[in-house]
N, C-alpha and C. Protein backbone atom coordinates (compact mmCIF):
# COMPACT_ATOMS: atom_id res chain seq x y z
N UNK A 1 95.65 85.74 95.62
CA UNK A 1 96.98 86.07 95.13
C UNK A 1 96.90 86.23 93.61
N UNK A 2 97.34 87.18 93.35
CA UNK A 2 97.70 87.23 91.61
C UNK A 2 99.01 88.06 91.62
N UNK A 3 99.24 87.69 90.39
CA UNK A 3 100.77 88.38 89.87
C UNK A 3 100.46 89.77 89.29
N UNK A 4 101.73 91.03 88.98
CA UNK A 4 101.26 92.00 88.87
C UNK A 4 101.24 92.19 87.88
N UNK A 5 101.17 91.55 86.94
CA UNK A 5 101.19 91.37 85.13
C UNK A 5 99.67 91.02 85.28
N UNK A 6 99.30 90.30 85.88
CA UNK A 6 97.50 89.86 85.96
C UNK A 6 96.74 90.87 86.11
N UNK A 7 97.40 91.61 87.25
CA UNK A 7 96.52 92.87 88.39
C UNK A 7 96.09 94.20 87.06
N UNK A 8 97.29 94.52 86.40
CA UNK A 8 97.73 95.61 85.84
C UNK A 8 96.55 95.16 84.51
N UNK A 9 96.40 94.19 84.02
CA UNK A 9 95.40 93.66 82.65
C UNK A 9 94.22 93.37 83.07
N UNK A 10 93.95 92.93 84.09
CA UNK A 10 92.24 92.79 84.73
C UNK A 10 91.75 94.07 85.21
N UNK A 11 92.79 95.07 85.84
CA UNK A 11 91.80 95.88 86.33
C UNK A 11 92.43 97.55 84.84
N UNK A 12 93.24 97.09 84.00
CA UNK A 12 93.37 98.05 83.00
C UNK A 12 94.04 99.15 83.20
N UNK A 13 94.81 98.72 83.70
CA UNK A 13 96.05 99.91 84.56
C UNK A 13 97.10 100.66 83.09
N UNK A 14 97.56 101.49 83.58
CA UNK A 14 98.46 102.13 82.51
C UNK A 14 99.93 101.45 82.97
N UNK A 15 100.74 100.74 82.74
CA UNK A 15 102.19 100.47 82.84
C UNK A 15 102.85 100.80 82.26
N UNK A 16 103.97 101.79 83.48
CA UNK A 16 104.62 102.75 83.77
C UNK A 16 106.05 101.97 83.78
N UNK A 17 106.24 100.58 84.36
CA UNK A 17 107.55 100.11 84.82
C UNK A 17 106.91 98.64 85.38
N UNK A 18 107.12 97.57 84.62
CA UNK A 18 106.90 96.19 84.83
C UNK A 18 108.15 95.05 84.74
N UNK A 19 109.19 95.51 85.74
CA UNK A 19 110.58 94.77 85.34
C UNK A 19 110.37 93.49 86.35
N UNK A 20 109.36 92.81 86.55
CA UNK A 20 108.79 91.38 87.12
C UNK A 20 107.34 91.84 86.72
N UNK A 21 106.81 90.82 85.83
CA UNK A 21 105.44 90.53 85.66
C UNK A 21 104.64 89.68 86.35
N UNK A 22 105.69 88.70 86.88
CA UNK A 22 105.25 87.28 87.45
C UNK A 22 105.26 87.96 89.37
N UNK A 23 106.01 88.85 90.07
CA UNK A 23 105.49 89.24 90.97
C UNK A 23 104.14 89.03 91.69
N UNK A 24 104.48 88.25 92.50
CA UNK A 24 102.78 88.07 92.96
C UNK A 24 102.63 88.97 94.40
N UNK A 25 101.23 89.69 94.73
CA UNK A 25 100.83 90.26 95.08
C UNK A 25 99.56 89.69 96.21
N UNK A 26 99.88 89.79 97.50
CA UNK A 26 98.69 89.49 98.16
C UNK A 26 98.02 89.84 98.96
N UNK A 27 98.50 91.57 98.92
CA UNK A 27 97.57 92.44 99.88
C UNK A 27 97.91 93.95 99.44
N UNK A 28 97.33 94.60 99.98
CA UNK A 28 97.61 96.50 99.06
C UNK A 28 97.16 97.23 100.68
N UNK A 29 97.88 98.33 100.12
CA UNK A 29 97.79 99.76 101.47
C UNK A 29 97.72 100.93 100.89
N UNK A 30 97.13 101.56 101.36
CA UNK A 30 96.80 102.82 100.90
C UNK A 30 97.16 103.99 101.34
N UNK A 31 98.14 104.73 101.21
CA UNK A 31 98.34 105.85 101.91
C UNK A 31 99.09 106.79 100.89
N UNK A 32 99.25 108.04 101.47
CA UNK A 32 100.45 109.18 100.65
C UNK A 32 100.81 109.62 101.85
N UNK A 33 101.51 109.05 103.28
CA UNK A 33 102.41 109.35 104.01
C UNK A 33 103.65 108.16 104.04
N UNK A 34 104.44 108.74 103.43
CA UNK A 34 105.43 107.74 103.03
C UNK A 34 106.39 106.77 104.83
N UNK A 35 106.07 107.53 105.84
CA UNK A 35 106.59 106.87 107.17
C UNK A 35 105.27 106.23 107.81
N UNK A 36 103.87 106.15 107.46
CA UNK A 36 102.99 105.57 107.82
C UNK A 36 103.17 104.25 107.06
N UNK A 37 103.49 104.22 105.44
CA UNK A 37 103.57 102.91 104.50
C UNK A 37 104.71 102.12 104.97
N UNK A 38 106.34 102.81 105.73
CA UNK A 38 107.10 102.04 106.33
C UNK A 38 106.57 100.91 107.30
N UNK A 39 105.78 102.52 108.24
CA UNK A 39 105.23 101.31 109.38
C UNK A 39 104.20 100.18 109.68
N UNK A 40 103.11 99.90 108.16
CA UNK A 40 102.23 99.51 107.94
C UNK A 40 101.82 98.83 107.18
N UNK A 41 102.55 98.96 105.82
CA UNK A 41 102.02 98.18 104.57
C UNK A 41 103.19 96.73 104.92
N UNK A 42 102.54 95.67 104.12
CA UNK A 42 103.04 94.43 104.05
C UNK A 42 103.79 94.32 102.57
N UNK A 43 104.47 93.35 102.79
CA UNK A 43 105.77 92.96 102.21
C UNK A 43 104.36 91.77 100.92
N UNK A 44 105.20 92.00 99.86
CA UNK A 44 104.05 91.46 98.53
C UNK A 44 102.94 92.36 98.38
N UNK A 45 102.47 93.50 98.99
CA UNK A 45 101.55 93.79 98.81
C UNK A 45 101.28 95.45 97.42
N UNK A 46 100.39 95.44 97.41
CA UNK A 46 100.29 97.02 96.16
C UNK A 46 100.09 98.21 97.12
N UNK A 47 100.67 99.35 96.80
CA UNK A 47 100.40 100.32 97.71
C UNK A 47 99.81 101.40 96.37
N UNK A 48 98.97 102.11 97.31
CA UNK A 48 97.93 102.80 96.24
C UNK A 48 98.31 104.44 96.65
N UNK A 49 98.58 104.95 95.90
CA UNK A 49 98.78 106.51 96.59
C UNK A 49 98.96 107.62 95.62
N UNK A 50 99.26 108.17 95.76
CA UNK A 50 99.46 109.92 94.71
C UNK A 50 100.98 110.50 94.69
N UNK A 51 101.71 109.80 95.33
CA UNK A 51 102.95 110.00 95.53
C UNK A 51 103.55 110.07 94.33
N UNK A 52 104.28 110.39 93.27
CA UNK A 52 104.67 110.04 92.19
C UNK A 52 106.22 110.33 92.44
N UNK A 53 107.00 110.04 92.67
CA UNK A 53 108.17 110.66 92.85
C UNK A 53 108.88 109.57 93.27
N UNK A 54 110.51 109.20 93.31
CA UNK A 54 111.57 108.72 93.37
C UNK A 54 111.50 108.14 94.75
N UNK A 55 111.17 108.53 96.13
CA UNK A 55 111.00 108.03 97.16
C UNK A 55 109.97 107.47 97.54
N UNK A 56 109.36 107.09 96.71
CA UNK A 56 107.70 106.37 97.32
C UNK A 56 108.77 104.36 96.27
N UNK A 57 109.42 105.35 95.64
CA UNK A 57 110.21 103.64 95.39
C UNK A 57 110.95 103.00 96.21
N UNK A 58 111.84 104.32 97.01
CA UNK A 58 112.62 103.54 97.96
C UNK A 58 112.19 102.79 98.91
N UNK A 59 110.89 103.47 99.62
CA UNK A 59 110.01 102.98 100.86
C UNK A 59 109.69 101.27 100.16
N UNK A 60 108.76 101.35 99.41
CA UNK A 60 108.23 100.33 98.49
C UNK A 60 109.56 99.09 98.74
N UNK A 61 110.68 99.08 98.14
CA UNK A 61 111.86 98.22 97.67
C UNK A 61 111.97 98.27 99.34
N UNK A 62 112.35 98.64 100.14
CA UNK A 62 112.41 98.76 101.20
C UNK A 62 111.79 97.55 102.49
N UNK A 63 110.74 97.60 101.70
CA UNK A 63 109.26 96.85 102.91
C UNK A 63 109.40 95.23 101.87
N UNK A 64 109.17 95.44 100.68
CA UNK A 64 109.11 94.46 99.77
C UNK A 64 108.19 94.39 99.08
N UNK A 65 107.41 95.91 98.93
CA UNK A 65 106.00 96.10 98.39
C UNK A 65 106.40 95.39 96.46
N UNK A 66 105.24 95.29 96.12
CA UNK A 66 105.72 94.50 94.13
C UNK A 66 105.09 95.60 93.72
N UNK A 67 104.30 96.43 93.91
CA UNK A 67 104.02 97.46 92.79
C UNK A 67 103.04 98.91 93.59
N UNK A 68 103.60 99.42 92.65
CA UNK A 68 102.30 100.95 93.16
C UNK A 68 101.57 100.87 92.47
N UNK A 69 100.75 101.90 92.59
CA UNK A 69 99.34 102.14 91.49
C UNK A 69 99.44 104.12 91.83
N UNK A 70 99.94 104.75 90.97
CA UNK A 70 99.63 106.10 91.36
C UNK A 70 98.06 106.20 90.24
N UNK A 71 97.36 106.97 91.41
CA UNK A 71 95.92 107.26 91.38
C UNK A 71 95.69 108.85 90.69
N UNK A 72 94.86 108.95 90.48
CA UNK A 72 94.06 110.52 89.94
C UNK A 72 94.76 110.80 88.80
N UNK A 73 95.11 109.71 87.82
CA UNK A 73 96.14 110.51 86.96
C UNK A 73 97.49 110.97 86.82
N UNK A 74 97.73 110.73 88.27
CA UNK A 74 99.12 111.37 88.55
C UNK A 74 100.17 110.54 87.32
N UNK A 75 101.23 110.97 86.88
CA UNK A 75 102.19 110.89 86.20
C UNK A 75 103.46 110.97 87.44
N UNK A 76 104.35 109.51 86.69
CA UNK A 76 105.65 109.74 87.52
C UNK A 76 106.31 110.19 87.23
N UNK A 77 107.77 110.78 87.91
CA UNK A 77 108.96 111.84 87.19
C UNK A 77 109.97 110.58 86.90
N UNK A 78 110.40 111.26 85.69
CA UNK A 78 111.25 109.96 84.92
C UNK A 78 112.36 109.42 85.60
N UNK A 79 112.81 109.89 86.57
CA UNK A 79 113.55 109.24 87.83
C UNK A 79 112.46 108.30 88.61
N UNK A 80 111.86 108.69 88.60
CA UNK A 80 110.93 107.23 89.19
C UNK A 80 110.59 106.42 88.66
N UNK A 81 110.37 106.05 87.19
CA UNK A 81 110.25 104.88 86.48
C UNK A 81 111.68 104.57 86.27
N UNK A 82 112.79 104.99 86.37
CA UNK A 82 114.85 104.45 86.15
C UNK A 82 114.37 103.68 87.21
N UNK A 83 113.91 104.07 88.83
CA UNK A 83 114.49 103.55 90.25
C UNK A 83 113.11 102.24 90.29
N UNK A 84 112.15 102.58 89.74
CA UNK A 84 111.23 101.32 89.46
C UNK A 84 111.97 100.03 89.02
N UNK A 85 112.52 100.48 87.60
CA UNK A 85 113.12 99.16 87.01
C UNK A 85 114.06 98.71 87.68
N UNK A 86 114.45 100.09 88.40
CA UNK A 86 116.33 99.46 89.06
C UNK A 86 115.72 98.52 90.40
N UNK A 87 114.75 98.62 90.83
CA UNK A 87 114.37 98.43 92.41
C UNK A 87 113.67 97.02 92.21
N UNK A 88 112.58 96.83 91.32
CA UNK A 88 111.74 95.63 90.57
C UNK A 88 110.92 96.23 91.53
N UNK A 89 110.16 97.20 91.13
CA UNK A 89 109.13 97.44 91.61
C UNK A 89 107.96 98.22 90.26
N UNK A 90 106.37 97.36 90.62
CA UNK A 90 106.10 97.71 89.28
C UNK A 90 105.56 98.88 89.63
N UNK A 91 105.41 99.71 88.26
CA UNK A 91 104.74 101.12 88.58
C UNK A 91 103.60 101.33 87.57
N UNK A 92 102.36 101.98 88.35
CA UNK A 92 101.16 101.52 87.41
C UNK A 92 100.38 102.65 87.63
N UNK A 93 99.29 103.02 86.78
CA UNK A 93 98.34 103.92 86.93
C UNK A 93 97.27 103.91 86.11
N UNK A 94 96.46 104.79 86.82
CA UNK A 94 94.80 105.16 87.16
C UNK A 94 94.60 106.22 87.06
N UNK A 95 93.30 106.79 86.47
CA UNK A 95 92.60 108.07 86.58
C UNK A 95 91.43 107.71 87.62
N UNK A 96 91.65 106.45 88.41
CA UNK A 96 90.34 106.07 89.62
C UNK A 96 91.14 106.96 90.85
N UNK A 97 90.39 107.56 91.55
CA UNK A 97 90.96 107.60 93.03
C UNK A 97 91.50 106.69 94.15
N UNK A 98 92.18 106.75 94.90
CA UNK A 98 92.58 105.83 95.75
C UNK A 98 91.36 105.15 96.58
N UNK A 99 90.20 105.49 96.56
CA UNK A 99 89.15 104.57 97.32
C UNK A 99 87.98 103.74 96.48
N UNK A 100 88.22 103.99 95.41
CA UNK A 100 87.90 103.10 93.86
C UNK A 100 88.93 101.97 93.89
N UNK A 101 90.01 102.51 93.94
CA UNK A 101 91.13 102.05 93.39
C UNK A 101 91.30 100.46 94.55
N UNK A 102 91.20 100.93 95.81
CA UNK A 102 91.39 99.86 96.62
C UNK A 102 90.60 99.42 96.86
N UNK A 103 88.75 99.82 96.64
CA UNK A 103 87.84 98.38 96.73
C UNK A 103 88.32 97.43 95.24
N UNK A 104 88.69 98.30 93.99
CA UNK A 104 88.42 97.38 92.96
C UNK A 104 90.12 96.41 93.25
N UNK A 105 91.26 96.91 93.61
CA UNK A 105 92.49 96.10 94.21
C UNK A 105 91.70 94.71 94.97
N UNK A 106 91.14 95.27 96.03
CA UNK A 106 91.15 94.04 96.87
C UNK A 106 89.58 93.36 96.49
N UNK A 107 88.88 93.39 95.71
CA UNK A 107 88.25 92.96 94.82
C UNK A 107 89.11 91.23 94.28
N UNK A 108 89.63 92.32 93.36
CA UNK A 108 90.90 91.19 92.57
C UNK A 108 91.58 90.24 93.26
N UNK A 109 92.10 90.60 94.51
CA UNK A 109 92.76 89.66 94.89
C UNK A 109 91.55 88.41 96.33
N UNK A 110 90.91 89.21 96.18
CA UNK A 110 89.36 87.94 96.77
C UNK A 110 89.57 88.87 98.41
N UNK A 111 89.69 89.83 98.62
CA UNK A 111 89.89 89.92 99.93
C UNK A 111 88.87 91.64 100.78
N UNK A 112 88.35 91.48 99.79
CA UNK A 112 86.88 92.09 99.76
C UNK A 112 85.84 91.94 100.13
């Protein structure tokens, strides 16, 4: 378990939207089908994806995910960092790909 203020400084993330730092985090999912992450990802956990956009927050706030990680660089649209802060969901990024991204995630949290 670590918090997403920890996650975001150990593994050197860019923060995008950190309105809970202390958020703790104890598992991550990986996808860019936003009705697969409904039916699949866990509640505390980081979801890793390319999605950058306003509805990958709702899903997220939704399940009870604490933070994204958009991958390859992607940049979010400035409606998605408003609905980040509004939602407490953190929003973070990487120029790693999503399969970098989630050995070095679950690395961090010992579950590797």
């Amino acid at each position: 378990m670590m918090n997403v203020k920890e996650l975001s400084t150990k593994l050197e993330y860019t923060v995008f939207a950190l309105p809970d730092p202390v958020a703790q985090v104890t598992d991550g999912y990986t996808s860019d089908l936003l009705s697969d992450v409904m039916g699949n990802a866990a509640e505390d956990s980081v979801l890793i994806t390319i999605q950058a956009h306003r509805n990958t927050i709702a899903v997220a706030s939704l399940i009870g995910i604490k933070a994204i990680v958009l991958c390859n660089g992607r940049m979010p649209s400035p409606d998605m960092v408003v609905a980040a802060e509004q939602e407490t969901v953190a929003l973070l990024g990487t120029a790693e790909n999503q399969f970098t991204t989630s050995h070095r995630i679950a690395a961090a949290l010992g579950i590797s």
